[in-house]
PDB file of N, CA and C in Angstrom:
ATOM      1  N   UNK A   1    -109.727  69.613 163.922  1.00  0.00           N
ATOM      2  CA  UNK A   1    -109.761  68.315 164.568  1.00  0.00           C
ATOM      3  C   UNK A   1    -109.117  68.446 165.949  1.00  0.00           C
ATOM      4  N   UNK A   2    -109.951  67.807 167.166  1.00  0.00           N
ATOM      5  CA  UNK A   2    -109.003  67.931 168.458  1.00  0.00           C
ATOM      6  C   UNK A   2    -108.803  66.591 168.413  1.00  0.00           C
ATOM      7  N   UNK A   3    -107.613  66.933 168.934  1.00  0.00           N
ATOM      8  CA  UNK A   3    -106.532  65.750 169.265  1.00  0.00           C
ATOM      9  C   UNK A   3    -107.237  65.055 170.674  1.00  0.00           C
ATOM     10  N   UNK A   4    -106.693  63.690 170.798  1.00  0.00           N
ATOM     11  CA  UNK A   4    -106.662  62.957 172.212  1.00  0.00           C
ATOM     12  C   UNK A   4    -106.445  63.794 173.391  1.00  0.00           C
ATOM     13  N   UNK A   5    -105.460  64.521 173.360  1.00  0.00           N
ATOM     14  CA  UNK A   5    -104.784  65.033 174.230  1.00  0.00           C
ATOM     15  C   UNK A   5    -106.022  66.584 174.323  1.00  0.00           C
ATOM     16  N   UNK A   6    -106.460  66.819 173.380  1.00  0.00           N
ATOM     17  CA  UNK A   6    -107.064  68.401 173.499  1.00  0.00           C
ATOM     18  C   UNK A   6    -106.357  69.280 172.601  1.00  0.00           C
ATOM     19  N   UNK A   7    -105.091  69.409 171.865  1.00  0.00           N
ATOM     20  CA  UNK A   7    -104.882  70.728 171.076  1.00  0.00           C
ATOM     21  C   UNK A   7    -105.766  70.204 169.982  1.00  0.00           C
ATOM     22  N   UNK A   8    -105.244  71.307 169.189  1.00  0.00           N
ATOM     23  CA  UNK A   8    -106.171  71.545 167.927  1.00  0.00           C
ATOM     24  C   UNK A   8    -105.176  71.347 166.970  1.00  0.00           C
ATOM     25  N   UNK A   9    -105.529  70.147 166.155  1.00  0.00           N
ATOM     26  CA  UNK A   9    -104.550  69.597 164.973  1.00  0.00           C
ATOM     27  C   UNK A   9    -104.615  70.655 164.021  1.00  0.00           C
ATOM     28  N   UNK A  10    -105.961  71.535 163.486  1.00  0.00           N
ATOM     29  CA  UNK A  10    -106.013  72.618 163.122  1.00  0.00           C
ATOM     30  C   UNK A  10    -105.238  73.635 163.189  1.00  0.00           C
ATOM     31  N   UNK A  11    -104.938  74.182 164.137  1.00  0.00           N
ATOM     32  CA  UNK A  11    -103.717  75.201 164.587  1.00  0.00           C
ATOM     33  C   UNK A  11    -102.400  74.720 165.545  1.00  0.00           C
ATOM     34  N   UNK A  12    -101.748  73.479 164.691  1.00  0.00           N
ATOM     35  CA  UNK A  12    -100.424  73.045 164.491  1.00  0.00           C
ATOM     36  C   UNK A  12     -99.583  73.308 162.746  1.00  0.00           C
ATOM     37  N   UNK A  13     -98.561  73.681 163.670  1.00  0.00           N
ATOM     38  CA  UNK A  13     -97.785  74.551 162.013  1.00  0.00           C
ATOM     39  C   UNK A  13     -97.305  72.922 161.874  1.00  0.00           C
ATOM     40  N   UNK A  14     -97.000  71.891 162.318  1.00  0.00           N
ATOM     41  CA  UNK A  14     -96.689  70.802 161.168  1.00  0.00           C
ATOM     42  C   UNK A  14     -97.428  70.192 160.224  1.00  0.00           C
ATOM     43  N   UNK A  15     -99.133  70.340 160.758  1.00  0.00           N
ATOM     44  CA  UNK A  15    -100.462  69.831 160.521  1.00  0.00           C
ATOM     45  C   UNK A  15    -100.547  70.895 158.931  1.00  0.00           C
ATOM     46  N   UNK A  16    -100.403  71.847 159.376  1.00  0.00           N
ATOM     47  CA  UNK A  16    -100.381  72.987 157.997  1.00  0.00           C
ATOM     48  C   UNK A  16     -99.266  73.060 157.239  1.00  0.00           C
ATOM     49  N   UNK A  17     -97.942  72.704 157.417  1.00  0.00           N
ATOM     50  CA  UNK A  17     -97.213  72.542 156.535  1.00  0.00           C
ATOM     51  C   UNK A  17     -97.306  70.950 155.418  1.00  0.00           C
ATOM     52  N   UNK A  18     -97.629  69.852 156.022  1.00  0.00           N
ATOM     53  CA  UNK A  18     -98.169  68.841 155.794  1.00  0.00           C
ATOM     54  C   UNK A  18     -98.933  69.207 154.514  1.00  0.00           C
ATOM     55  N   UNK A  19    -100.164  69.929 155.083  1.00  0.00           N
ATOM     56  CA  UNK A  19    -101.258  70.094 154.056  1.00  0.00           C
ATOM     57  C   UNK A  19    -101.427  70.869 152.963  1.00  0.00           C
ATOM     58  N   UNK A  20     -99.356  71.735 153.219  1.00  0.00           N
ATOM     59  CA  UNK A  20     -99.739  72.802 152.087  1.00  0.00           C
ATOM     60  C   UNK A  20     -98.624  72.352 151.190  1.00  0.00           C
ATOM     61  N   UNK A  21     -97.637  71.154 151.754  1.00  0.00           N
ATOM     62  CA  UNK A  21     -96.698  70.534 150.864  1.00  0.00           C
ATOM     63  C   UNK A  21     -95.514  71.395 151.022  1.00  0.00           C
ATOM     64  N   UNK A  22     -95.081  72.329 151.783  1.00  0.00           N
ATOM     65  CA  UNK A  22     -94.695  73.775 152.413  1.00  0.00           C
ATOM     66  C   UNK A  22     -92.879  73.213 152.698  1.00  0.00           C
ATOM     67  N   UNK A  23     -92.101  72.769 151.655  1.00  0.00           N
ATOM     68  CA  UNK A  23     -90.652  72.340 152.564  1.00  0.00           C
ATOM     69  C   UNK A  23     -90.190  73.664 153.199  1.00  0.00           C
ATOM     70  N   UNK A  24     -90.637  75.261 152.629  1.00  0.00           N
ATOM     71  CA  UNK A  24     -89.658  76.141 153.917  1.00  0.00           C
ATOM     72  C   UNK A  24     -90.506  75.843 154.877  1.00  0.00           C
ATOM     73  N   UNK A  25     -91.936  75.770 155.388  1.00  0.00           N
ATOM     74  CA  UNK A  25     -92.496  75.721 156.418  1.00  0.00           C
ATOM     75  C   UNK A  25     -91.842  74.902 157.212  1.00  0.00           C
ATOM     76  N   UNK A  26     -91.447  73.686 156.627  1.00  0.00           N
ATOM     77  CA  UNK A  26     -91.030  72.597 157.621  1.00  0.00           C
ATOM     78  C   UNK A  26     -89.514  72.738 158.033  1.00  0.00           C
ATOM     79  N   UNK A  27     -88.710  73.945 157.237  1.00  0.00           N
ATOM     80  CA  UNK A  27     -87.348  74.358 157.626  1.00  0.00           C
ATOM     81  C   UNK A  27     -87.769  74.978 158.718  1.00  0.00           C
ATOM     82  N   UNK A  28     -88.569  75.831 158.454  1.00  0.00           N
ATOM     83  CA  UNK A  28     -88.821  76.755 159.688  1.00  0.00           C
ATOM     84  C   UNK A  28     -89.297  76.327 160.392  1.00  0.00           C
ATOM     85  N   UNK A  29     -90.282  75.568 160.945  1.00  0.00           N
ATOM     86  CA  UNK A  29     -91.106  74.820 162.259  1.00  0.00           C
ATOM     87  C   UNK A  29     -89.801  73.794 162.694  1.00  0.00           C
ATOM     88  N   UNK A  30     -89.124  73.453 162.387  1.00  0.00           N
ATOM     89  CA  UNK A  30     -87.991  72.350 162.647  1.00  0.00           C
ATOM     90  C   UNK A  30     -87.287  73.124 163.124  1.00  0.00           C
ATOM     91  N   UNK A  31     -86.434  74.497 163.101  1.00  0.00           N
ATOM     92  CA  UNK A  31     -85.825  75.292 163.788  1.00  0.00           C
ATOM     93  C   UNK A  31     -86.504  75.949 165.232  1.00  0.00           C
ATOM     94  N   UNK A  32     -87.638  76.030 164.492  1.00  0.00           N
ATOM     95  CA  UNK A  32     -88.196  77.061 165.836  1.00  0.00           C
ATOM     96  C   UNK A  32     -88.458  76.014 167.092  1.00  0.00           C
ATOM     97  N   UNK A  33     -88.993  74.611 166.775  1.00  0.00           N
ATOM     98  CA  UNK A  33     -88.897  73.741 167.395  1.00  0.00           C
ATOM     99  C   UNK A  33     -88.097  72.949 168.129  1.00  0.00           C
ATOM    100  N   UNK A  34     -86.918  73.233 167.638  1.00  0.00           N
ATOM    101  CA  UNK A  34     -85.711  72.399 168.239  1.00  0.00           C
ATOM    102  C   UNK A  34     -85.142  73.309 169.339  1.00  0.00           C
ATOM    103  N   UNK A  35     -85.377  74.828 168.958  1.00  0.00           N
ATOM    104  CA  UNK A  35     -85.108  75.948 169.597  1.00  0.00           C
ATOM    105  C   UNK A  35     -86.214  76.207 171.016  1.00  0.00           C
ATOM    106  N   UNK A  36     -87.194  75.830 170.847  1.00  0.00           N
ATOM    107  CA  UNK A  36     -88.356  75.835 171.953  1.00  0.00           C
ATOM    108  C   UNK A  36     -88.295  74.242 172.870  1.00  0.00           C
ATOM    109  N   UNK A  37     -88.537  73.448 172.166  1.00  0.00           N
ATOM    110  CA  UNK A  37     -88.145  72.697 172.826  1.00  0.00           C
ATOM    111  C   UNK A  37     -86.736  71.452 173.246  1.00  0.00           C
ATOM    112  N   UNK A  38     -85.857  72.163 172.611  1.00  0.00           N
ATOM    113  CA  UNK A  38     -84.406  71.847 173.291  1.00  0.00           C
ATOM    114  C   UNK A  38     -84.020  70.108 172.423  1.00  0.00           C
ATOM    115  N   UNK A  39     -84.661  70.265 171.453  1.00  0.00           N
ATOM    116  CA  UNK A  39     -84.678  68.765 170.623  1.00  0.00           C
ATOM    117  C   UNK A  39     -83.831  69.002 169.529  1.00  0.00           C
ATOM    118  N   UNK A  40     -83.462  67.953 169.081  1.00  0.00           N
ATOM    119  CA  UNK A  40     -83.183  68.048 167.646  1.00  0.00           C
ATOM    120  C   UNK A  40     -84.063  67.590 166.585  1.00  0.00           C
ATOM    121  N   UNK A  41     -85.147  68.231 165.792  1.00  0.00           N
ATOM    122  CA  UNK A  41     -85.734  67.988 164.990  1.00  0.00           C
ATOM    123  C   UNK A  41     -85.337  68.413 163.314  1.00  0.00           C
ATOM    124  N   UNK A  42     -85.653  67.537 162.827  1.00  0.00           N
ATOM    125  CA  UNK A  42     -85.513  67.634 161.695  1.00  0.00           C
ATOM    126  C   UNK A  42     -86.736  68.339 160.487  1.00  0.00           C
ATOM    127  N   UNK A  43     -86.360  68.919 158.990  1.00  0.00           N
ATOM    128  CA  UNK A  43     -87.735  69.098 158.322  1.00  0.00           C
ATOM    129  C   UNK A  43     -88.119  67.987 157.821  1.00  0.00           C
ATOM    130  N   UNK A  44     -87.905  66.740 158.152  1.00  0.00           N
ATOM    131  CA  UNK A  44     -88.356  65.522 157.251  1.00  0.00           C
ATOM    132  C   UNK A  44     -89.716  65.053 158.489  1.00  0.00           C
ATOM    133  N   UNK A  45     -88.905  65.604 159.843  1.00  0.00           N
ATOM    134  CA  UNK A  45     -89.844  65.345 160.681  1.00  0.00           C
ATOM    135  C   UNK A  45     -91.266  65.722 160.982  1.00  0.00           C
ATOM    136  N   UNK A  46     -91.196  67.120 160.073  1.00  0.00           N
ATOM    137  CA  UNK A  46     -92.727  67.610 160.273  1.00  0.00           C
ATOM    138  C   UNK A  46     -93.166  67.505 159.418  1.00  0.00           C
ATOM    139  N   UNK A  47     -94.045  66.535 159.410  1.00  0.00           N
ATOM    140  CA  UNK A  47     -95.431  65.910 158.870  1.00  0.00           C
ATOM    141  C   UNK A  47     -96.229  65.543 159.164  1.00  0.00           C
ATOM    142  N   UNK A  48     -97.695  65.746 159.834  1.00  0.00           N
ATOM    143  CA  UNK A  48     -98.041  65.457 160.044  1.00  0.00           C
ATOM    144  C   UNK A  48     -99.815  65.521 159.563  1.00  0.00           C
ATOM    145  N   UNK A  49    -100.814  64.182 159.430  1.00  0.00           N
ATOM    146  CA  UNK A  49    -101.687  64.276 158.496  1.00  0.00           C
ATOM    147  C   UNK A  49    -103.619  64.193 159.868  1.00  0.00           C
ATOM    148  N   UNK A  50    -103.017  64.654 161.225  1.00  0.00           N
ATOM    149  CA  UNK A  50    -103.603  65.033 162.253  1.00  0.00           C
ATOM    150  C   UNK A  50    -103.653  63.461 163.522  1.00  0.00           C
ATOM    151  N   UNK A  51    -103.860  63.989 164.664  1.00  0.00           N
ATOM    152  CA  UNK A  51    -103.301  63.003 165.835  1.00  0.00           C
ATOM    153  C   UNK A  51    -104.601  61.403 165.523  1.00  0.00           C
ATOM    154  N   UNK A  52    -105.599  61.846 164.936  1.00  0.00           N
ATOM    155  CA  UNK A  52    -106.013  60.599 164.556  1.00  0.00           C
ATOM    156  C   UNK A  52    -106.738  60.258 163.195  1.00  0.00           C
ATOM    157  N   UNK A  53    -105.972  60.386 162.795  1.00  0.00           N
ATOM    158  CA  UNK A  53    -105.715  60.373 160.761  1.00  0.00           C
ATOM    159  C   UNK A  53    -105.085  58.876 160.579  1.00  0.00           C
ATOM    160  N   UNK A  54    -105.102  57.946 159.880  1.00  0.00           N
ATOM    161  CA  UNK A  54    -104.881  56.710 159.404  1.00  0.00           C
ATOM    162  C   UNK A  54    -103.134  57.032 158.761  1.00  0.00           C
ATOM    163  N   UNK A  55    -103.030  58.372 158.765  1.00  0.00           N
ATOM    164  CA  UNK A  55    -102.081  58.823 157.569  1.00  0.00           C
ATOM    165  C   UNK A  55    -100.315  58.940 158.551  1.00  0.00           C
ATOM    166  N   UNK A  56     -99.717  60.064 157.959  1.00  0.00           N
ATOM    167  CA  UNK A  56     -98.370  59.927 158.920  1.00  0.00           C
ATOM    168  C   UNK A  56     -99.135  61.234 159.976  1.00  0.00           C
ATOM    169  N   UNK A  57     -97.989  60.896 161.110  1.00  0.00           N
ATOM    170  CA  UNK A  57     -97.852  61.807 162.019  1.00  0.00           C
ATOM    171  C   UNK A  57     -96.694  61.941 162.953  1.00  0.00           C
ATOM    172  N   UNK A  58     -96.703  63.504 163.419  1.00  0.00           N
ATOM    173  CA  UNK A  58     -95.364  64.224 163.620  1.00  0.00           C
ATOM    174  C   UNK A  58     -95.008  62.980 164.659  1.00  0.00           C
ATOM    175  N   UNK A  59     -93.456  62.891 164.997  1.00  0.00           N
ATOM    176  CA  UNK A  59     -92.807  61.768 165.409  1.00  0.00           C
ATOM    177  C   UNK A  59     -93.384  61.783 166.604  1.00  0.00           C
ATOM    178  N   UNK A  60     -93.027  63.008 167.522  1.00  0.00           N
ATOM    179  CA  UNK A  60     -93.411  62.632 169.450  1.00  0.00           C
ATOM    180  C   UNK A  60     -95.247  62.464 169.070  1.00  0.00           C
ATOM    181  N   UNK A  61     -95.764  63.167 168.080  1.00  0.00           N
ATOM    182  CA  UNK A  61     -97.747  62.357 168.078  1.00  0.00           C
ATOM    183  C   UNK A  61     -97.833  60.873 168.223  1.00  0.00           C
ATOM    184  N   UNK A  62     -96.779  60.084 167.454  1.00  0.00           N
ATOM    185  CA  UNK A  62     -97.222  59.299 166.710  1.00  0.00           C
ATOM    186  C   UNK A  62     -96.398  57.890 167.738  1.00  0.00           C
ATOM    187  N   UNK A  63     -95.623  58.564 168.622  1.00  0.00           N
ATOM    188  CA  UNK A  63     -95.657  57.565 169.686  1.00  0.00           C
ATOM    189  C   UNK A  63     -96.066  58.032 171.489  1.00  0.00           C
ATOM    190  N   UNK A  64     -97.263  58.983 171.395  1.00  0.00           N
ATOM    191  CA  UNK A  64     -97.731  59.416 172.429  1.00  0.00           C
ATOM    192  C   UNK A  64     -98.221  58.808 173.093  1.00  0.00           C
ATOM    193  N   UNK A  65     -98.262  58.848 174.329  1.00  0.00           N
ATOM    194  CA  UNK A  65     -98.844  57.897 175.395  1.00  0.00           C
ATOM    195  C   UNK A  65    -100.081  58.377 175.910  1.00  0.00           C
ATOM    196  N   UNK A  66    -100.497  59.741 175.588  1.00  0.00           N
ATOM    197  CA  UNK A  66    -102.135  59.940 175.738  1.00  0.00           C
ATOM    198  C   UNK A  66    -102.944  59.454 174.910  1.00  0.00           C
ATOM    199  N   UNK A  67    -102.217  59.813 173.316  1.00  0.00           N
ATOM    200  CA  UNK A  67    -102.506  59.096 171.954  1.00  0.00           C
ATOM    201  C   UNK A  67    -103.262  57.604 171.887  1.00  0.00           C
ATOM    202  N   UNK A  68    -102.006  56.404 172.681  1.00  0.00           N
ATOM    203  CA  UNK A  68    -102.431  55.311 172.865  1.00  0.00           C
ATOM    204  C   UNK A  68    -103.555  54.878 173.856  1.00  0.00           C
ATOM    205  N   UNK A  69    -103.382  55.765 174.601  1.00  0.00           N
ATOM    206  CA  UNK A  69    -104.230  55.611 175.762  1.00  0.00           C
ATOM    207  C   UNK A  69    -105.799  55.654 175.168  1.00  0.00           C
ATOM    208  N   UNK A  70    -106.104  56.622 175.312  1.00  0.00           N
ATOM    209  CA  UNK A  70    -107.096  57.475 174.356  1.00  0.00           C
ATOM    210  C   UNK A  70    -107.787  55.914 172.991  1.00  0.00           C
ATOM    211  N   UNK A  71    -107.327  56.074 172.361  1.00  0.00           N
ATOM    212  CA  UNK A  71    -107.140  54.453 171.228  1.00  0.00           C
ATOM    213  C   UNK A  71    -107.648  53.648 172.170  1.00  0.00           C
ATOM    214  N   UNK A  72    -106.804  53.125 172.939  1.00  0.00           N
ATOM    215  CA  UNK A  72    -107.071  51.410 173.229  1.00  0.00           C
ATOM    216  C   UNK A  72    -108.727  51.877 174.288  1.00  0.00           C
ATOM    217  N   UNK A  73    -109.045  53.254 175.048  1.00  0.00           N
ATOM    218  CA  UNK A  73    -110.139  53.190 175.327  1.00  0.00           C
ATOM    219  C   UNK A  73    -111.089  53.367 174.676  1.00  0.00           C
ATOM    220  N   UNK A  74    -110.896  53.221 173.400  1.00  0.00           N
ATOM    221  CA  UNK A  74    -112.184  54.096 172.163  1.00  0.00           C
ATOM    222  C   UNK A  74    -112.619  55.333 172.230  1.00  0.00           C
ATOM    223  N   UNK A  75    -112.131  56.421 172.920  1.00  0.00           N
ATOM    224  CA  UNK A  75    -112.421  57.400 173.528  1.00  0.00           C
ATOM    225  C   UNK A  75    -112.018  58.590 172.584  1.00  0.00           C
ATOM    226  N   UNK A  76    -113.060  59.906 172.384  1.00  0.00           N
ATOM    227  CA  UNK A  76    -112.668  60.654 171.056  1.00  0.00           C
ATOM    228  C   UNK A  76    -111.774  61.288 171.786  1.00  0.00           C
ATOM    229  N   UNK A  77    -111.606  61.592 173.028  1.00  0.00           N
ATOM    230  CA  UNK A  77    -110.288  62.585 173.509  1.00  0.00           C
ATOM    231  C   UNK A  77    -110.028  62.418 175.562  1.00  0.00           C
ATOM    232  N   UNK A  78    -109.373  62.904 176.177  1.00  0.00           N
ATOM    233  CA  UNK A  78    -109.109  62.776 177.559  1.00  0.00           C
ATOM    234  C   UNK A  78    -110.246  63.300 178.457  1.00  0.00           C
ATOM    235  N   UNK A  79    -110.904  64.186 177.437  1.00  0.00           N
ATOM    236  CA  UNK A  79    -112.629  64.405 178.464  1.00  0.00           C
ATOM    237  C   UNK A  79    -113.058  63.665 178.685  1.00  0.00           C
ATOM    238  N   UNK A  80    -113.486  62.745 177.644  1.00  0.00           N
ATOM    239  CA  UNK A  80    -114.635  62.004 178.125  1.00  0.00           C
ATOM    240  C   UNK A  80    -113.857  60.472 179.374  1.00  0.00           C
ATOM    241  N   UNK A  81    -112.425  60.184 179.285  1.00  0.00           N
ATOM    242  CA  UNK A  81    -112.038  59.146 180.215  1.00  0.00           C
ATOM    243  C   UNK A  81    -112.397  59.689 181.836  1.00  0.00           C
ATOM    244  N   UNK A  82    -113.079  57.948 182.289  1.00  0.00           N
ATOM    245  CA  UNK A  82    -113.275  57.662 183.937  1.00  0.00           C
ATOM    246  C   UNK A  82    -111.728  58.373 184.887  1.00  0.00           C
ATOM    247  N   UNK A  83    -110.834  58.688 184.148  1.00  0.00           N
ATOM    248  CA  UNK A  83    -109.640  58.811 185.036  1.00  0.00           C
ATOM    249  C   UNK A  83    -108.925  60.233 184.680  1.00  0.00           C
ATOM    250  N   UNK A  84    -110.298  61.447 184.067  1.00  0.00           N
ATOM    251  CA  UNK A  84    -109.600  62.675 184.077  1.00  0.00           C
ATOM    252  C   UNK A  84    -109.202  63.441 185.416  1.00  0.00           C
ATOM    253  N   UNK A  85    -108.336  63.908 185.432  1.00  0.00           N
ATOM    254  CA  UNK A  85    -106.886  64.113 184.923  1.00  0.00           C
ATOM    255  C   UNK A  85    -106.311  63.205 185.077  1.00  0.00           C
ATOM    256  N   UNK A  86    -105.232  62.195 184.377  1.00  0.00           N
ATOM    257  CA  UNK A  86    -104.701  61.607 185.319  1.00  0.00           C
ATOM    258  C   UNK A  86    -103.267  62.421 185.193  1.00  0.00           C
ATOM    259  N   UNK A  87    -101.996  61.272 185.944  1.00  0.00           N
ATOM    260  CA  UNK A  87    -100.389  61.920 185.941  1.00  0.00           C
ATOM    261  C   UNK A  87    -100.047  62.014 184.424  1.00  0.00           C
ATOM    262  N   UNK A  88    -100.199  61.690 183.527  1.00  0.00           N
ATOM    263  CA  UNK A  88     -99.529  61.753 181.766  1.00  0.00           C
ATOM    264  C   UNK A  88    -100.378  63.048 181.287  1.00  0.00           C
ATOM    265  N   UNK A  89    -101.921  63.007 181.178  1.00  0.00           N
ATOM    266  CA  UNK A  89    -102.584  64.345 181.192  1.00  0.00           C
ATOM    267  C   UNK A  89    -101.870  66.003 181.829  1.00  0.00           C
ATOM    268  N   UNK A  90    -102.021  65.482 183.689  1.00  0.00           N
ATOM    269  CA  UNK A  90    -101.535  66.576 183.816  1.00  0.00           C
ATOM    270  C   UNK A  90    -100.181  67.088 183.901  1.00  0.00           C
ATOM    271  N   UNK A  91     -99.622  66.338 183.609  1.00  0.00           N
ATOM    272  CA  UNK A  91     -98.194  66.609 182.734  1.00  0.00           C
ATOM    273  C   UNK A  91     -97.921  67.575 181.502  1.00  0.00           C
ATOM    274  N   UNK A  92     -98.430  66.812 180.667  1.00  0.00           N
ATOM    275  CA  UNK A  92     -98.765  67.244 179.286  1.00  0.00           C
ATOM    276  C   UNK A  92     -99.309  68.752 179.586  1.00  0.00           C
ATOM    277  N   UNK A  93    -100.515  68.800 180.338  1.00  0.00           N
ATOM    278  CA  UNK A  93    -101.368  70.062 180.013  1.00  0.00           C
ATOM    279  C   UNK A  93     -99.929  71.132 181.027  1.00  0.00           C
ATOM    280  N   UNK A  94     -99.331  71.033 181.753  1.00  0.00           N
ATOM    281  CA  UNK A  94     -97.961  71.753 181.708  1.00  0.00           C
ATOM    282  C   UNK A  94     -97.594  72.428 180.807  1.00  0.00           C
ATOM    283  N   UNK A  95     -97.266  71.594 179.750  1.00  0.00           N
ATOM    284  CA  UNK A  95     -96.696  71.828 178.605  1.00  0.00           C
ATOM    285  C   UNK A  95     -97.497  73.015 177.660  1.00  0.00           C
ATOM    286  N   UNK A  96     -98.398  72.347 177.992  1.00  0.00           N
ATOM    287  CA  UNK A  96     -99.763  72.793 176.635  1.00  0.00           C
ATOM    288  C   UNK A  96    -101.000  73.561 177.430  1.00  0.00           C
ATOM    289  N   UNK A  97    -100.821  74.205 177.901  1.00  0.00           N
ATOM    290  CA  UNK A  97    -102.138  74.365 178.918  1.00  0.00           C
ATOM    291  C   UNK A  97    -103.386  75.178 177.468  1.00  0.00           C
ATOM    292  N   UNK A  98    -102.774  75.382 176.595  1.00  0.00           N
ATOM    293  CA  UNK A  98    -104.241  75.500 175.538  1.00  0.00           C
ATOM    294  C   UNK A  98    -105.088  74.059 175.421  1.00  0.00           C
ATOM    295  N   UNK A  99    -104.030  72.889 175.602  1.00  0.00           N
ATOM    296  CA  UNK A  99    -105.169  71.744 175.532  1.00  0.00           C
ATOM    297  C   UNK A  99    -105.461  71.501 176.704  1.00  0.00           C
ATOM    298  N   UNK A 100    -105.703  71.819 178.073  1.00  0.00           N
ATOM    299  CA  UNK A 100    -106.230  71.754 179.166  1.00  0.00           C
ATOM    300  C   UNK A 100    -107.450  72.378 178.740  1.00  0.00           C
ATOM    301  N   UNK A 101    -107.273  73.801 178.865  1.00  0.00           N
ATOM    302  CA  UNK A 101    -108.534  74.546 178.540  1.00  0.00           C
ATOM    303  C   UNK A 101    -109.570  73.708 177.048  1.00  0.00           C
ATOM    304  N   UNK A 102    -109.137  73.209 176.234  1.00  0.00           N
ATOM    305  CA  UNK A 102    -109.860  72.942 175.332  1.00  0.00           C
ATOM    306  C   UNK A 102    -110.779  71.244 176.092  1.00  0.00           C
ATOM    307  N   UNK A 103    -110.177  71.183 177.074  1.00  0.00           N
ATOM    308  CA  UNK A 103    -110.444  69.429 177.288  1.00  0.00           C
ATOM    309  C   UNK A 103    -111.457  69.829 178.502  1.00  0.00           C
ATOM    310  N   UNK A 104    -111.588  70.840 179.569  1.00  0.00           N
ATOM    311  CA  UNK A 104    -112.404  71.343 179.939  1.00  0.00           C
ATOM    312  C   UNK A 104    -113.655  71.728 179.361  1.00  0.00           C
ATOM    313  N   UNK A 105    -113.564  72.910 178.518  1.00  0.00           N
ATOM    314  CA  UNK A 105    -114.638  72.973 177.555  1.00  0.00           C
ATOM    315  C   UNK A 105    -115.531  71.648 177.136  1.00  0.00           C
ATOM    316  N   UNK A 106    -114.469  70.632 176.587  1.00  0.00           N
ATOM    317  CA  UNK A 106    -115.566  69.115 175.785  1.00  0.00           C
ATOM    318  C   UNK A 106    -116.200  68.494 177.163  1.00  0.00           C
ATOM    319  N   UNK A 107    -115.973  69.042 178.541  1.00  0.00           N
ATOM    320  CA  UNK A 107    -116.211  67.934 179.474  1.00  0.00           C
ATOM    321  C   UNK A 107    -117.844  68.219 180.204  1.00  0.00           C
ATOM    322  N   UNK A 108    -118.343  69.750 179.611  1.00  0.00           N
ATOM    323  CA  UNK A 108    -119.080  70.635 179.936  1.00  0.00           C
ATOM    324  C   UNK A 108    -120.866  69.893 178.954  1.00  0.00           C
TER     325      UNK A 108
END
């Protein structure tokens, strides 16, 4: 599943710990995470059931501002919006530049 934003809910270790019921997974993605990105996360925190699933999702998904964005335009992801790239996009793809490249690809 691609996300709003462009990663791949598929190859997220919270998305797979989620789905495999995995509590060391989520010890371990909660460490490596807090360690990469300078947070304090918890294993209660990784859960997640993908960025547009009815179900739960990981905490920073689930109050994302591409997320909402994306939603309130009906839009399956940031390719197809009148205002690609905008400043929150190319922010993000900073971060993530695998979902840049993937949001390129859908725009083709």
């Amino acid at each position: 599943m691609i996300a709003y934003c462009g990663l791949n809910c598929d190859d997220c270790d919270a998305y797979a710990a989620t789905l495999e019921d995995n509590p060391a997974k989520r010890e371990e993605i909660a460490q490596k995470w807090s360690q990469l990105y300078h947070a304090d996360i918890s294993p209660e925190q990784i859960n997640c059931t993908g960025c547009k699933s009815n179900g739960v999702r990981f905490i920073h998904c689930s109050v994302c501002y591409i997320r909402r964005c994306c939603s309130s335009k009906d839009l399956d992801n940031c390719a197809a919006c009148q205002d690609y790239i905008c400043e929150p996009l190319a922010d993000f793809i900073q971060l993530a530049p695998a979902a840049g490249r993937a949001l390129e690809k859908l725009r083709f």
